[in-house]
Protein backbone atom coordinates (compact mmCIF):
# COMPACT_ATOMS: atom_id res chain seq x y z
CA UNK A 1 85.40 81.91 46.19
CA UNK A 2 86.90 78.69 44.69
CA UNK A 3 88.51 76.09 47.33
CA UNK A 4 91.85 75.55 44.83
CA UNK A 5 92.81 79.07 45.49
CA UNK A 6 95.40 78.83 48.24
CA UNK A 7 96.19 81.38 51.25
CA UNK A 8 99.53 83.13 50.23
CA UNK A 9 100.16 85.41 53.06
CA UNK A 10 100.69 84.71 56.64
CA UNK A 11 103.92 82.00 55.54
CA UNK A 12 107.47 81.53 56.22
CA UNK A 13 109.30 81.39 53.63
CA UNK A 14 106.86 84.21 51.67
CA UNK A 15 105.66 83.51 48.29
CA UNK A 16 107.44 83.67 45.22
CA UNK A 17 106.68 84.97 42.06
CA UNK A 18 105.31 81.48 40.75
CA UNK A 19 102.73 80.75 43.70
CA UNK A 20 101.63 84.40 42.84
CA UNK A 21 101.17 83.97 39.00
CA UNK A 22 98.73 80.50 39.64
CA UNK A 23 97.11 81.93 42.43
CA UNK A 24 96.26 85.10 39.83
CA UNK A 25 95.75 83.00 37.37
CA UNK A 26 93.49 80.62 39.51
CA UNK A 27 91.66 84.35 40.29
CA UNK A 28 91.00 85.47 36.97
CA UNK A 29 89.50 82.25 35.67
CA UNK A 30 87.05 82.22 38.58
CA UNK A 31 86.05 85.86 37.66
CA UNK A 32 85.87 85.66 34.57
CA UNK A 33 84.86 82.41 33.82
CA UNK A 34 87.28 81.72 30.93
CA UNK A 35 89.20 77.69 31.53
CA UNK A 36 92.70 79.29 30.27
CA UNK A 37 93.50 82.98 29.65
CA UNK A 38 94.18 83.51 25.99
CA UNK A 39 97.62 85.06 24.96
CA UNK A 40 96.20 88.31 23.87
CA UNK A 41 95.49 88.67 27.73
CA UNK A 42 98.51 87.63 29.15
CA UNK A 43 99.59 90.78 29.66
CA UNK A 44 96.53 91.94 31.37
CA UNK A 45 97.16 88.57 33.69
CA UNK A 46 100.85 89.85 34.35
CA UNK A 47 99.31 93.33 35.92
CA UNK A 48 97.18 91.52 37.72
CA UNK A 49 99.82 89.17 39.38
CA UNK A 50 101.81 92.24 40.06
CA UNK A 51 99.20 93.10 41.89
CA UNK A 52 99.03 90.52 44.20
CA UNK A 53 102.09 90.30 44.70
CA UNK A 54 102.42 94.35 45.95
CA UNK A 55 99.03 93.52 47.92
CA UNK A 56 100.69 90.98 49.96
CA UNK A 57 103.84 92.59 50.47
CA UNK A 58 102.09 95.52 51.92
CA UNK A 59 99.57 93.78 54.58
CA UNK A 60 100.87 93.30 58.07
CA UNK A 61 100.13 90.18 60.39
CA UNK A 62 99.81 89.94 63.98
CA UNK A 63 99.99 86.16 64.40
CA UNK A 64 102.95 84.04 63.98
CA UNK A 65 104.22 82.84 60.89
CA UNK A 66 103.15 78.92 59.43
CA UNK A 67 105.26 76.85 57.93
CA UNK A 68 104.21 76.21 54.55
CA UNK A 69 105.41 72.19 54.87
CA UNK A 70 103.04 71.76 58.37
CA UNK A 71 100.40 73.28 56.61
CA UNK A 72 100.47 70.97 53.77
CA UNK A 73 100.80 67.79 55.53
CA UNK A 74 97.79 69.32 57.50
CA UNK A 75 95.58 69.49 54.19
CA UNK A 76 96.79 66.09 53.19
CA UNK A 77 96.06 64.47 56.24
């Protein structure tokens, strides 16, 4: 799967609607190979990051919450 997709479960503070809409959109471009979804598949795009977002409310985790800010100085460093 592509690198630029980021991990969105697993953080403290969980994601919000935004880092779930680019991380679908980031999804469906890999799948389906289009550079930038078209407007007559927005909506399509919309049920998809609905989705996601359900999907990730639902899954439980064993191991301690990251902090999103650690985790990005992490990647940077």
């Amino acid at each position: 799967m592509c690198r630029n997709i980021r991990p969105l479960y697993g953080f403290e503070p969980s994601s919000n609607e935004d880092e779930v809409r680019s991380v679908s959109a980031q999804f469906v471009r890999k799948i389906s190979g289009f550079t930038k979804p078209s407007i007559v598949n927005a909506a399509a795009l919309e049920t998809i990051s609905a989705y996601v977002y359900m999907f990730s409310d639902q899954l439980a985790i064993s191991a301690l919450k990251k902090n999103r800010e650690i985790e990005a100085a992490k990647r940077y460093a």
